[in-house]
N, C-alpha and C. Protein backbone atom coordinates (compact mmCIF):
# COMPACT_ATOMS: atom_id res chain seq x y z
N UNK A 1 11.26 -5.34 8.73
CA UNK A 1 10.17 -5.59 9.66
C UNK A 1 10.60 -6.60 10.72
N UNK A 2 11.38 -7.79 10.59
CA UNK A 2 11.92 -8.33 11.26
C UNK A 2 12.70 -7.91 12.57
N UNK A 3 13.69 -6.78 11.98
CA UNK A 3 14.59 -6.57 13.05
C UNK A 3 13.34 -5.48 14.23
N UNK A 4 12.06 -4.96 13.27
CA UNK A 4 11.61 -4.29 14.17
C UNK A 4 11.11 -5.12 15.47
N UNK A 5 10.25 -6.35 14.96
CA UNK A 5 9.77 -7.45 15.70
C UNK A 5 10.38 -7.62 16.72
N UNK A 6 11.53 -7.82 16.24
CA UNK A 6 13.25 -8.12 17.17
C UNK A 6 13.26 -7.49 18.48
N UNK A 7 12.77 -5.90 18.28
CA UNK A 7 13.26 -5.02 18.52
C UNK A 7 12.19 -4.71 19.79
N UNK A 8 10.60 -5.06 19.46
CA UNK A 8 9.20 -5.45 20.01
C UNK A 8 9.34 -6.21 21.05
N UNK A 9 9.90 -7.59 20.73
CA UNK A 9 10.00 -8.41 21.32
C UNK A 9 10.98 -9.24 22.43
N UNK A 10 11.83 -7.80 22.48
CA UNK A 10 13.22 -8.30 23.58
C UNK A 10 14.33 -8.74 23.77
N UNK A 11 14.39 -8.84 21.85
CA UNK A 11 15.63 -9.02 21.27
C UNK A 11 16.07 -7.96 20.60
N UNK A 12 16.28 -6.57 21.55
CA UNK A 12 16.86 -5.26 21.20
C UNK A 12 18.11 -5.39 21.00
N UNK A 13 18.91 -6.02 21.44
CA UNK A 13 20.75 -6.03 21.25
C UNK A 13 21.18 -6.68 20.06
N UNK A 14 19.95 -7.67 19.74
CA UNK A 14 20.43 -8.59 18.77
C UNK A 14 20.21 -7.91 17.35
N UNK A 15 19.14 -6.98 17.72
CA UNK A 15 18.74 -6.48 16.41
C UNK A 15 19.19 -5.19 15.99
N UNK A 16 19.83 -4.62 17.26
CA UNK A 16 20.76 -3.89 17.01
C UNK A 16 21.67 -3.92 16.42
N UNK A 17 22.53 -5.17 16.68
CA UNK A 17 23.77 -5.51 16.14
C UNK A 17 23.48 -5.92 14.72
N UNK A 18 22.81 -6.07 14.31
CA UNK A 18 22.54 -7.02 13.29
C UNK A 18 22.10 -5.44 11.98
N UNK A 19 21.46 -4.87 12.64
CA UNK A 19 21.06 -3.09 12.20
C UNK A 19 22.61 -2.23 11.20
N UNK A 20 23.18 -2.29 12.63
CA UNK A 20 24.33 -1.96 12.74
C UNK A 20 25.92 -2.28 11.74
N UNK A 21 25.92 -3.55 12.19
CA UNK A 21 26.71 -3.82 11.26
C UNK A 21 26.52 -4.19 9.73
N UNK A 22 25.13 -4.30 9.48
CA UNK A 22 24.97 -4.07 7.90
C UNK A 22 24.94 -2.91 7.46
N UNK A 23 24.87 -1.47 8.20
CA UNK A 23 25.01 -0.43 8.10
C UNK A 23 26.52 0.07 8.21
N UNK A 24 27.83 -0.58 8.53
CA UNK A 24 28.41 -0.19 8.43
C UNK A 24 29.65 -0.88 7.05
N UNK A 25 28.69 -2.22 6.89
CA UNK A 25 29.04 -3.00 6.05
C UNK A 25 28.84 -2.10 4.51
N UNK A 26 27.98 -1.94 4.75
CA UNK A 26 27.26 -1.12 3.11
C UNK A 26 28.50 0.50 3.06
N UNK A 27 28.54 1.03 4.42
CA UNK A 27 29.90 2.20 3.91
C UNK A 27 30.77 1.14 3.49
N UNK A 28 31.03 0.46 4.08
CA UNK A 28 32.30 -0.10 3.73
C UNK A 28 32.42 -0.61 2.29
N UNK A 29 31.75 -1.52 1.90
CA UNK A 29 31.49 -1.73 0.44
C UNK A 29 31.35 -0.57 -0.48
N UNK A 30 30.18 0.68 0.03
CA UNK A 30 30.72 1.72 -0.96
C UNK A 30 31.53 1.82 -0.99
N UNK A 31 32.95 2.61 -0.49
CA UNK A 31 33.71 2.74 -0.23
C UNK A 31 34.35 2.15 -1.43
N UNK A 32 34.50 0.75 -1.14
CA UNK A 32 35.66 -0.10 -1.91
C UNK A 32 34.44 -0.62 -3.34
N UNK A 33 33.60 -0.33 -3.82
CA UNK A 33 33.21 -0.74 -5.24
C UNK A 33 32.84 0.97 -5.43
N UNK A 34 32.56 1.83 -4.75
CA UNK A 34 32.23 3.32 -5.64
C UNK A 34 33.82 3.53 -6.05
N UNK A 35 34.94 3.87 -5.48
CA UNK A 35 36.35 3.73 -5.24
C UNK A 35 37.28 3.62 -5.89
N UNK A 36 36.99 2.31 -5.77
CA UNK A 36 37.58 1.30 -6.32
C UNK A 36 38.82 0.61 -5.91
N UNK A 37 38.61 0.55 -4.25
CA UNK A 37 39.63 0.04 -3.10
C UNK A 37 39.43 -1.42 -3.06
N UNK A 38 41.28 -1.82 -2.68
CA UNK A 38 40.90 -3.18 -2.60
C UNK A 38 41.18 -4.21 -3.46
N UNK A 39 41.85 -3.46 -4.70
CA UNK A 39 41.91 -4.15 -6.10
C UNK A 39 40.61 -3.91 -6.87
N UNK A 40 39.40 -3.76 -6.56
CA UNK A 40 38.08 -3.69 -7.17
C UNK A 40 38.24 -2.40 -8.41
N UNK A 41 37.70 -2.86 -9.34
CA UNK A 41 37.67 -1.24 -10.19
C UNK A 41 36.48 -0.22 -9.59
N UNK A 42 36.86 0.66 -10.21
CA UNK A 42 35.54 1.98 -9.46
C UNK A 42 34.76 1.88 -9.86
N UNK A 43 33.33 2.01 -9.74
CA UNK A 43 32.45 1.40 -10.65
C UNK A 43 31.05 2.90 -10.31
N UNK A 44 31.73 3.96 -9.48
CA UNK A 44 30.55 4.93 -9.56
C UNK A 44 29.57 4.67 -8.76
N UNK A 45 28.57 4.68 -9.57
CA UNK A 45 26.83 4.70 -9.03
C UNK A 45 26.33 3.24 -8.96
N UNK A 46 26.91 2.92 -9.74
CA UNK A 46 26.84 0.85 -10.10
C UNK A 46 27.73 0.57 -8.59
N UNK A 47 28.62 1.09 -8.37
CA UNK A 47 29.22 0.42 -7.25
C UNK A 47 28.25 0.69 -5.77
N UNK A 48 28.06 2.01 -5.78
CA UNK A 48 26.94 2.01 -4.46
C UNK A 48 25.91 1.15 -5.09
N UNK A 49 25.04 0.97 -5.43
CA UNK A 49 24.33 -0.19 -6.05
C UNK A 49 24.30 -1.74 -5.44
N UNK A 50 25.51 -2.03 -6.07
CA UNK A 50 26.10 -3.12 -5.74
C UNK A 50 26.33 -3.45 -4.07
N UNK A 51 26.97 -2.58 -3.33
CA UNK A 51 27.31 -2.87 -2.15
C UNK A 51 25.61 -2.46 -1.71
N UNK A 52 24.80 -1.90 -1.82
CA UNK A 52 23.75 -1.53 -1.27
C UNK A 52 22.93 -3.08 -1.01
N UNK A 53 23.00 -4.02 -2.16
CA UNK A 53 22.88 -5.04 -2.66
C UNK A 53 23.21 -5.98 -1.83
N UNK A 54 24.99 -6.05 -2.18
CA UNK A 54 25.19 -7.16 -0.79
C UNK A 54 24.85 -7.13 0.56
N UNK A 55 25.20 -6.17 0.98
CA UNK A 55 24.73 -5.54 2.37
C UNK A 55 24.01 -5.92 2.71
N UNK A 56 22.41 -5.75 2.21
CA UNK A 56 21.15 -6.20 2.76
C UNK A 56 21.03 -7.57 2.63
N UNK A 57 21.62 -8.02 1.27
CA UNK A 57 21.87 -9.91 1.18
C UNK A 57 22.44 -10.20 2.24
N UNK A 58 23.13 -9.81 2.56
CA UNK A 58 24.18 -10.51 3.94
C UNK A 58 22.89 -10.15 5.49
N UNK A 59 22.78 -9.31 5.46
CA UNK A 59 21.61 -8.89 6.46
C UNK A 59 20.56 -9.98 6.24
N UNK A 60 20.04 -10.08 5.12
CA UNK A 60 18.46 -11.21 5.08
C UNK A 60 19.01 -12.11 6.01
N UNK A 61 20.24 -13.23 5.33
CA UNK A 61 20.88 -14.15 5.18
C UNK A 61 20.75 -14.16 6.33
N UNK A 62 21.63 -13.62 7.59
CA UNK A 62 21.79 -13.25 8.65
C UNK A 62 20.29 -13.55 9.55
N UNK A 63 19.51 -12.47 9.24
CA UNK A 63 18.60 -12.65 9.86
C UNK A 63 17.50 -14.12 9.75
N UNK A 64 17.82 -14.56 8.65
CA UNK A 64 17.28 -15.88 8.43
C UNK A 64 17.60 -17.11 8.95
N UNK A 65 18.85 -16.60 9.58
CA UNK A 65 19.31 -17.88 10.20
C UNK A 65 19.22 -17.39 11.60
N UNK A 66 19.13 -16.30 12.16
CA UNK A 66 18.70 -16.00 13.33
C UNK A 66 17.19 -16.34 13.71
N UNK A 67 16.64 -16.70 12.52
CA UNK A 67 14.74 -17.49 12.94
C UNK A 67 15.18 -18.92 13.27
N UNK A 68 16.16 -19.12 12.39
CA UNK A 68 16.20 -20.54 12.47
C UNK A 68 16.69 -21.04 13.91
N UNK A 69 17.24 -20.05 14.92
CA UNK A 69 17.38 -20.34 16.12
C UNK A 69 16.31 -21.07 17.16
N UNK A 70 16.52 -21.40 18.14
CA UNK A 70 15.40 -22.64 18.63
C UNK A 70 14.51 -21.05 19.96
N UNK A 71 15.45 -20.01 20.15
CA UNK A 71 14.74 -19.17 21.08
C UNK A 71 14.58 -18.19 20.27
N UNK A 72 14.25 -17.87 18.84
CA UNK A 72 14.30 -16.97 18.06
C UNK A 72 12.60 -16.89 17.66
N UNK A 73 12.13 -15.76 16.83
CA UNK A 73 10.82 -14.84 16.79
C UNK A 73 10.61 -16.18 15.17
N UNK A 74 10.55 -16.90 15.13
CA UNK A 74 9.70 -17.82 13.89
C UNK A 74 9.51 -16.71 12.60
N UNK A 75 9.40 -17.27 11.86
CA UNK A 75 8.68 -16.27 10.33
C UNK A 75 7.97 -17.36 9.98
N UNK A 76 6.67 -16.86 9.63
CA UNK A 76 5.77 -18.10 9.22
C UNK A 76 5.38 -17.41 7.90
N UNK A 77 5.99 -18.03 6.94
CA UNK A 77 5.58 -17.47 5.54
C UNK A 77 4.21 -17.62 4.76
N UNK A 78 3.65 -18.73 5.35
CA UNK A 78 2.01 -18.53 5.07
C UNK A 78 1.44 -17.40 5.26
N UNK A 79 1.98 -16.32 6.71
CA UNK A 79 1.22 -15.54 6.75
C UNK A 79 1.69 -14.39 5.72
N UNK A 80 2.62 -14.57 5.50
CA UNK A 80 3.15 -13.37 4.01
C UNK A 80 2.29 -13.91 3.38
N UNK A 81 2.15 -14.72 2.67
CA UNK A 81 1.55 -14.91 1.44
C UNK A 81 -0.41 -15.10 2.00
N UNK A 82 -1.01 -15.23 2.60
CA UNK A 82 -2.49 -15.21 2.83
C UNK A 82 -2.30 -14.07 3.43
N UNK A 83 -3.67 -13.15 2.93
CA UNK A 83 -4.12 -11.98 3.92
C UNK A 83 -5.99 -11.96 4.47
N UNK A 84 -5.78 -11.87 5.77
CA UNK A 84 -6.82 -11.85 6.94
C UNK A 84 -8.16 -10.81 6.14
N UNK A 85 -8.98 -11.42 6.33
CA UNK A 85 -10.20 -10.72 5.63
C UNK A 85 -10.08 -9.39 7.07
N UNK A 86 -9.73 -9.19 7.87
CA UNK A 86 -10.50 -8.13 9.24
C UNK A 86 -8.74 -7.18 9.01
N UNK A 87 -8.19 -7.99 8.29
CA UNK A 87 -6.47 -7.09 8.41
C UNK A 87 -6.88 -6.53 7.37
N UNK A 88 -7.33 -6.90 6.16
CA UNK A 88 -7.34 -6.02 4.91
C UNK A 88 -8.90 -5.09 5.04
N UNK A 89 -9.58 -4.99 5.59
CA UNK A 89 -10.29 -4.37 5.90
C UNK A 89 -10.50 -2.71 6.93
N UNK A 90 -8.85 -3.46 7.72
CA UNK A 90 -8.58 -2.39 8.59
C UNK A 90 -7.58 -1.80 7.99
N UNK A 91 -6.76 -2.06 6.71
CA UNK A 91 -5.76 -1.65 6.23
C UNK A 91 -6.83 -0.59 4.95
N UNK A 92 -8.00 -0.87 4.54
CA UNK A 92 -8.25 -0.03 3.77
C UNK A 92 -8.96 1.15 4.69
N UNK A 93 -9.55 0.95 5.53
CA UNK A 93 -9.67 1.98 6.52
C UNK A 93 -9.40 3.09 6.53
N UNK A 94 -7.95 2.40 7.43
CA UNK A 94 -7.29 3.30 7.91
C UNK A 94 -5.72 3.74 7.40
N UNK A 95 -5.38 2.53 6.52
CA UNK A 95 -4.37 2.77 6.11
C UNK A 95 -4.66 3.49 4.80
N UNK A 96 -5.07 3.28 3.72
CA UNK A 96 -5.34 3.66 2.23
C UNK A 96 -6.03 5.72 2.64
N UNK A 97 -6.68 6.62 3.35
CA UNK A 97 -6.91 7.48 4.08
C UNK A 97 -5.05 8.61 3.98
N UNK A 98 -4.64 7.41 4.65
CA UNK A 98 -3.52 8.47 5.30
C UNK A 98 -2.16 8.63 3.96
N UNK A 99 -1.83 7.18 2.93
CA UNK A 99 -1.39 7.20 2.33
C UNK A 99 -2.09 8.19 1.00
N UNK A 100 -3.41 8.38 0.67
CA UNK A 100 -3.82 9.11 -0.15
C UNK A 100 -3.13 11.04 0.31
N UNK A 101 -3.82 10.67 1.18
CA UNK A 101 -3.34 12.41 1.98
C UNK A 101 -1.90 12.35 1.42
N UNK A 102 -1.17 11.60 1.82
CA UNK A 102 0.44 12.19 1.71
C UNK A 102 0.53 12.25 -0.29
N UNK A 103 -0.16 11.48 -0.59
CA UNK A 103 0.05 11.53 -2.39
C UNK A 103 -0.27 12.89 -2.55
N UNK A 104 -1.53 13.07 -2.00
CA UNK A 104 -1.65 14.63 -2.47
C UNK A 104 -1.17 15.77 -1.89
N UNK A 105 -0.23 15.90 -0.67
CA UNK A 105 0.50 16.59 -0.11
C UNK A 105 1.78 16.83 -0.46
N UNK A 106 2.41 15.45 -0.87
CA UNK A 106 3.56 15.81 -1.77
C UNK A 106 3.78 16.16 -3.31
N UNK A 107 2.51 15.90 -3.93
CA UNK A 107 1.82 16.38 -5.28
C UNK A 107 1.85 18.50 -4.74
N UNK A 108 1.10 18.79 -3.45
CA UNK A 108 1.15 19.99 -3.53
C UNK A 108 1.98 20.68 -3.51
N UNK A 109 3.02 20.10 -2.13
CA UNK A 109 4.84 20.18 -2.46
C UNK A 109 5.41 20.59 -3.50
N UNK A 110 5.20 19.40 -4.51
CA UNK A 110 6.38 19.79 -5.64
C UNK A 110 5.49 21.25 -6.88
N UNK A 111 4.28 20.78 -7.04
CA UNK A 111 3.56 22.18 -7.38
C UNK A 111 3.71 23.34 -6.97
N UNK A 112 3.88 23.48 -5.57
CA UNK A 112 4.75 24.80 -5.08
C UNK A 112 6.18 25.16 -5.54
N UNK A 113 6.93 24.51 -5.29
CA UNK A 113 8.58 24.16 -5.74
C UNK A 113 8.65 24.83 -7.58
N UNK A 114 7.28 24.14 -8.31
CA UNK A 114 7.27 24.30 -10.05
C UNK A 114 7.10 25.63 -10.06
N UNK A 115 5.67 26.26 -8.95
CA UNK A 115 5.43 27.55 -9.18
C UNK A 115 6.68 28.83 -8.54
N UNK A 116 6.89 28.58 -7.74
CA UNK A 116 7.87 29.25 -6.76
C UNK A 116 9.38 29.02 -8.16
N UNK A 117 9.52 28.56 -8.84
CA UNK A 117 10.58 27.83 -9.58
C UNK A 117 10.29 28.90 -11.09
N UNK A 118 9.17 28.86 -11.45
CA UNK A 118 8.73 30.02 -12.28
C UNK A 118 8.75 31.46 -12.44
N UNK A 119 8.84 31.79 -11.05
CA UNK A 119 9.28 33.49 -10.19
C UNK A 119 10.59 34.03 -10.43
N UNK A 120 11.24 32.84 -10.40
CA UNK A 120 12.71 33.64 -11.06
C UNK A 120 12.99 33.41 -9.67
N UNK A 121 14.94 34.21 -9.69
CA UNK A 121 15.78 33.28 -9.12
C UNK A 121 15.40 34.27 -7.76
N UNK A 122 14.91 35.62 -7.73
CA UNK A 122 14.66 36.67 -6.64
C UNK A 122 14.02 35.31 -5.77
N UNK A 123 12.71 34.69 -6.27
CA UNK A 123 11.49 34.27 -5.40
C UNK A 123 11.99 33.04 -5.24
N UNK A 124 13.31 32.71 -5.45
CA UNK A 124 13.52 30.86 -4.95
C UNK A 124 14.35 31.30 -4.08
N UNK A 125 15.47 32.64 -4.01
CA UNK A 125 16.52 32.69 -2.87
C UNK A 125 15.16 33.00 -1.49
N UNK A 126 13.88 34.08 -2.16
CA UNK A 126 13.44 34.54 -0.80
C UNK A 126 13.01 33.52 -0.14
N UNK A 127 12.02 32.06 -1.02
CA UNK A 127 11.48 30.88 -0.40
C UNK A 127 12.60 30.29 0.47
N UNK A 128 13.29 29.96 -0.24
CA UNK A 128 14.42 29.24 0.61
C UNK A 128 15.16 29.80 1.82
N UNK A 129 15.36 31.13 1.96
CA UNK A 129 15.74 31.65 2.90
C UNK A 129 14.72 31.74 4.14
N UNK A 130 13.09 31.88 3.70
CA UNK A 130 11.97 31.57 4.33
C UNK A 130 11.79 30.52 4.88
N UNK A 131 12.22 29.54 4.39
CA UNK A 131 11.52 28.19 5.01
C UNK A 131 13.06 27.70 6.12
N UNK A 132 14.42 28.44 5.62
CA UNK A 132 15.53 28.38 7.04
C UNK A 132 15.00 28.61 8.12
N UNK A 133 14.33 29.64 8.26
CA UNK A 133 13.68 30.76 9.23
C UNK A 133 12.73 30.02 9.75
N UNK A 134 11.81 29.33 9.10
CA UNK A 134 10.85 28.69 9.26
C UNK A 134 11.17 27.11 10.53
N UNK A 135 11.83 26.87 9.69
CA UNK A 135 12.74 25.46 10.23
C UNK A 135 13.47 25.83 11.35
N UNK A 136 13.93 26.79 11.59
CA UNK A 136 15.56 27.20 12.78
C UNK A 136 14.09 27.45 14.10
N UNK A 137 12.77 28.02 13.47
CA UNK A 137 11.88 28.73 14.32
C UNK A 137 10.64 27.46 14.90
N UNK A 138 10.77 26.43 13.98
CA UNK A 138 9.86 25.00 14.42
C UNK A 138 10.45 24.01 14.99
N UNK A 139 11.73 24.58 15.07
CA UNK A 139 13.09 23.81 15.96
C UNK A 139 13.01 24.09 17.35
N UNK A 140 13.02 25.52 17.34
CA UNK A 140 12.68 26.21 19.32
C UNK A 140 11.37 26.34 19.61
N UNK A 141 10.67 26.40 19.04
CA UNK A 141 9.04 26.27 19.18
C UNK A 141 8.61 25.16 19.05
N UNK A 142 8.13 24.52 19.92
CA UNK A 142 7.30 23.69 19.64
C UNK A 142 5.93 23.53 20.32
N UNK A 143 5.18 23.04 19.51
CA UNK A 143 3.48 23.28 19.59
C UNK A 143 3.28 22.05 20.74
């Protein structure tokens, strides 16, 4: 949320960079702990894990000391921790609405997927070949 702020507020390059190179930091760490480059042993799924881990540690870190700058966007942690009687009010609104919809949209999703999954292997090649068609056709069309 920070780097979005960042990003709001006119410090697009900074938060770019900052985006960026923890994103290329984390291949890189996979890389050398999935691997096992570097001297490191391979460590699999534990190793993406791990670098997924540092990555963003090094990113907080980073960005935490970029508040601490004297022309930098402040974090005022009171406001993390207290919430606004008119914010939580507008968050059940309008927010709790749209997140329900998607629970039960991706609930209908995978219920399709179970039933379509039950048809045998004829009715999962035809779905799937359907929804290519579908996709290649909501790609050049658009509403």
């Amino acid at each position: 949320m920070y780097l979005c702020i960042m990003k709001n507020s006119g410090k697009t390059a900074k938060s770019t960079v900052i985006g960026s190179l923890s994103m290329i930091l984390n291949l890189c760490f996979n890389a050398v702990f999935i691997f096992g480059f570097l001297g490191f042993p391979a460590m699999g799924i534990q190793g993406a894990a791990v670098a997924t881990v540092l990555a963003t540690t090094i990113q907080f870190v980073w960005m935490l000391a970029e508040a601490k700058k004297g022309d930098s966007i402040k974090i005022r942690f009171s406001y993390i921790v207290s919430v606004d009687q008119k914010i939580r009010q507008d968050f059940n609104r309008y927010t709790l609405p749209v997140v329900g919809n998607y629970f039960f949209w991706g609930g209908g999703v995978t219920i399709f997927s179970v039933i379509i999954g039950h048809l045998g292997n004829d009715a999962v090649a035809a779905n799937s070949l359907a929804n290519i068609v579908r996709n290649i056709l909501d790609s050049v069309y658009t509403r």
